[in-house]
N, C-alpha and C. Protein backbone atom coordinates (compact mmCIF):
# COMPACT_ATOMS: atom_id res chain seq x y z
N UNK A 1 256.63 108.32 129.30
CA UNK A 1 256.21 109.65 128.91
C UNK A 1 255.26 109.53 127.72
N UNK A 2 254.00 110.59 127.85
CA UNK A 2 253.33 110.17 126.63
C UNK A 2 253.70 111.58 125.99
N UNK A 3 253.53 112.26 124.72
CA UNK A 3 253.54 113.12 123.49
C UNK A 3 252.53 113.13 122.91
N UNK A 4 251.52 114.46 122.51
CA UNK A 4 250.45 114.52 121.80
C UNK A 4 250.74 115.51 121.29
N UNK A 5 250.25 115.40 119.77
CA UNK A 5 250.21 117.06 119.32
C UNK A 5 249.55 117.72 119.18
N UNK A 6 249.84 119.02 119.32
CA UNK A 6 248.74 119.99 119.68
C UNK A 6 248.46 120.43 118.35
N UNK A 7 247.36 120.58 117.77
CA UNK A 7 247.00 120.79 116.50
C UNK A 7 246.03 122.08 116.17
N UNK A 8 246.00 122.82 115.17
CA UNK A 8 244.76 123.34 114.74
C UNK A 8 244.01 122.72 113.38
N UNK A 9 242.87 123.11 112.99
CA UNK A 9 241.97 122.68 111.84
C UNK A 9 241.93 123.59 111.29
N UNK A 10 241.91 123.32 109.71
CA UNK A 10 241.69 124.23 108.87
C UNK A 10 240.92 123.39 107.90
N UNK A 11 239.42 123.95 107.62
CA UNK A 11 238.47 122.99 106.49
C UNK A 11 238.63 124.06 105.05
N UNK A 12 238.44 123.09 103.97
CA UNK A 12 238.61 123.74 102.99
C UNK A 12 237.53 123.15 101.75
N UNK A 13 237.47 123.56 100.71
CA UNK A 13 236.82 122.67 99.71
C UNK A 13 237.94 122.63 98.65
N UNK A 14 238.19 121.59 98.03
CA UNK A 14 239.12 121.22 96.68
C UNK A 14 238.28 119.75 96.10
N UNK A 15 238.32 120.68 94.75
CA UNK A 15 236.97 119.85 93.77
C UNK A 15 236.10 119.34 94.50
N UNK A 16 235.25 120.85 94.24
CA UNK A 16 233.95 120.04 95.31
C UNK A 16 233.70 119.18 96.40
N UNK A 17 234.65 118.74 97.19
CA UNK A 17 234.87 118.10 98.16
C UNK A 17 235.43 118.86 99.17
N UNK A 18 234.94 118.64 100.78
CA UNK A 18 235.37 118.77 101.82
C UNK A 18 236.93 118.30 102.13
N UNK A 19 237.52 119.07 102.61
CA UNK A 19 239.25 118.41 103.59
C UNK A 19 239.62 119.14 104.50
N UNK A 20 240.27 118.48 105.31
CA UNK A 20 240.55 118.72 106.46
C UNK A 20 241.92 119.08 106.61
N UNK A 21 242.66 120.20 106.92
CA UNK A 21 244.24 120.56 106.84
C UNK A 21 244.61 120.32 108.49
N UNK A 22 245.61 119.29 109.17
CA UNK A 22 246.07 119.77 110.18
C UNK A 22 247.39 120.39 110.48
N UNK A 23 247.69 121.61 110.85
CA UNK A 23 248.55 122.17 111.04
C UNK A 23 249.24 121.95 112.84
N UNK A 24 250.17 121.48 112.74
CA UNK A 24 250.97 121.30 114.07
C UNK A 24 251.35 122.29 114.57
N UNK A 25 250.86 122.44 115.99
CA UNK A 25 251.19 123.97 116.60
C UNK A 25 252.14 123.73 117.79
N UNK A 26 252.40 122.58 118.09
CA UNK A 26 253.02 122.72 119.50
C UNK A 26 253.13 121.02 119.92
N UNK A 27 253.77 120.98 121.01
CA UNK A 27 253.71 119.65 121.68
C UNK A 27 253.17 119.99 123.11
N UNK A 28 252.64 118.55 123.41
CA UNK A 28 252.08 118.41 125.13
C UNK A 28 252.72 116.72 125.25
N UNK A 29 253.87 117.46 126.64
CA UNK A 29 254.31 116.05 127.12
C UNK A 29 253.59 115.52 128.42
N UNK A 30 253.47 114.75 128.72
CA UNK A 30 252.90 114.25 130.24
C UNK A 30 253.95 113.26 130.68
N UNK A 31 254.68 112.88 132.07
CA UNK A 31 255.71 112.27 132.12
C UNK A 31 255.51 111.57 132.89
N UNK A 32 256.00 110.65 133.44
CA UNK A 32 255.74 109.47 133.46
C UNK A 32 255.05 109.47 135.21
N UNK A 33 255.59 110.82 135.87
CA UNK A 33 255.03 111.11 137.21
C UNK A 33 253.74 112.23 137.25
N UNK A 34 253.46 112.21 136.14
CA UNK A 34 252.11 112.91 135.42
C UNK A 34 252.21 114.78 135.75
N UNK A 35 253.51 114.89 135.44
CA UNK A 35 253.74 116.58 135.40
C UNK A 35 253.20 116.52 133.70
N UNK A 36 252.16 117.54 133.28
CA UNK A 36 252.11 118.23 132.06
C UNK A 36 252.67 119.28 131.99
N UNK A 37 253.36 119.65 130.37
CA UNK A 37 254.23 120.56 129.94
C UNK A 37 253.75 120.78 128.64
N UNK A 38 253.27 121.99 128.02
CA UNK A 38 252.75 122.44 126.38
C UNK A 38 254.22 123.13 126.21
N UNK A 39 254.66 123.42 125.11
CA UNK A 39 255.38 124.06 124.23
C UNK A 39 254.70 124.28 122.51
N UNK A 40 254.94 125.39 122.26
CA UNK A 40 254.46 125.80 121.04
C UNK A 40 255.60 125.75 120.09
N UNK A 41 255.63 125.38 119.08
CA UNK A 41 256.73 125.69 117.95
C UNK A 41 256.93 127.21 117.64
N UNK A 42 256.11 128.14 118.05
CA UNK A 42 256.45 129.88 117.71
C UNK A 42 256.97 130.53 118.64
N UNK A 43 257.08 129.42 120.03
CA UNK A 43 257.61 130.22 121.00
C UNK A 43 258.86 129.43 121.69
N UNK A 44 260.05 129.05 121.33
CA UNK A 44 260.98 128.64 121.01
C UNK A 44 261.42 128.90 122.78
N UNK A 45 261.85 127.93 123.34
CA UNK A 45 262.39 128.25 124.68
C UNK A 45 261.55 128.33 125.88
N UNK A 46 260.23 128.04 125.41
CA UNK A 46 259.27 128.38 126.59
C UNK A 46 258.32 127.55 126.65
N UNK A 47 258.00 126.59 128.00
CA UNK A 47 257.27 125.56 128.18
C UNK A 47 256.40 126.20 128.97
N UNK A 48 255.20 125.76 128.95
CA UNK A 48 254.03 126.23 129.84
C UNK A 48 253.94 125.11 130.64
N UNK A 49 253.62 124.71 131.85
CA UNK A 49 253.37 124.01 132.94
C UNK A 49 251.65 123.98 132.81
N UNK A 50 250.83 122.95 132.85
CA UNK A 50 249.42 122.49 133.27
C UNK A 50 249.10 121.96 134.57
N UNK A 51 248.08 122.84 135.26
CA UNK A 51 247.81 122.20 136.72
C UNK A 51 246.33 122.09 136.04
N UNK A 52 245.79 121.49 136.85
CA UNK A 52 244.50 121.13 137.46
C UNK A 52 243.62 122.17 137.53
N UNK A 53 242.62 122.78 137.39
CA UNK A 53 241.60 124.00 137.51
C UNK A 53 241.05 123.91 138.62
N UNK A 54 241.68 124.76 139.50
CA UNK A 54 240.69 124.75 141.07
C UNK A 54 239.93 125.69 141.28
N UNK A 55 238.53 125.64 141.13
CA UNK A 55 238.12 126.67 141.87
C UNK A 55 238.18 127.62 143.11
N UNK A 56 238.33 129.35 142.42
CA UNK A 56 238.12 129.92 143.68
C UNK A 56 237.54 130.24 144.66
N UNK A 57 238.03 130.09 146.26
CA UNK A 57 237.09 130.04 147.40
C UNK A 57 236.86 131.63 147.55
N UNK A 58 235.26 131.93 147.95
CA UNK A 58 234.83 132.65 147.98
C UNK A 58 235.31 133.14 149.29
N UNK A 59 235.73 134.61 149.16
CA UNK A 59 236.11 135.11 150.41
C UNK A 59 234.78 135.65 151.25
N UNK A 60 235.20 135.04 153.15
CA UNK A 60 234.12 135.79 153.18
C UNK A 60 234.43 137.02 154.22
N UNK A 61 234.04 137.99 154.51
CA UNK A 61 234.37 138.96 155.27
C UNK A 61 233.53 139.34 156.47
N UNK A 62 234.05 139.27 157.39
CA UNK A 62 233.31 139.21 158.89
C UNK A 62 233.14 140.42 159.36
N UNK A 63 232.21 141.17 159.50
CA UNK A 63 232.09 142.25 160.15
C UNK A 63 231.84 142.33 161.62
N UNK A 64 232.50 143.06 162.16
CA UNK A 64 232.54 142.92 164.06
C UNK A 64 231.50 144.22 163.89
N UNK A 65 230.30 143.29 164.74
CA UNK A 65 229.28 144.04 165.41
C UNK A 65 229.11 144.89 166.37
């Protein structure tokens, strides 16, 4: 199983210098049969499932002549 964390950025300046804040928002597991799963730390109990982005097939509609 791999674990990544899901992060946001926050840039700031302290003494005149640039920094970078990362704030941890969540986890993304991938398992070892490559199901992905996000969970957020604000939403306690609830995993989101990740598929693949398939495009939608254009419907087409046949008109009888």
């Amino acid at each position: 199983m791999q674990l990544f964390n899901v992060c946001s950025k926050k840039e700031y300046i302290k003494d005149g210098e640039k920094k970078i804040k990362w704030m941890r928002a969540g986890l993304l597991k991938i398992t070892d049969t490559g199901k992905r799963f996000l969970t957020f730390f604000h939403l306690p109990g609830i995993e989101y499932h990740l598929f693949e982005h398939e495009p939608k097939k254009e419907e087409v509609i046949q008109l009888d002549e």
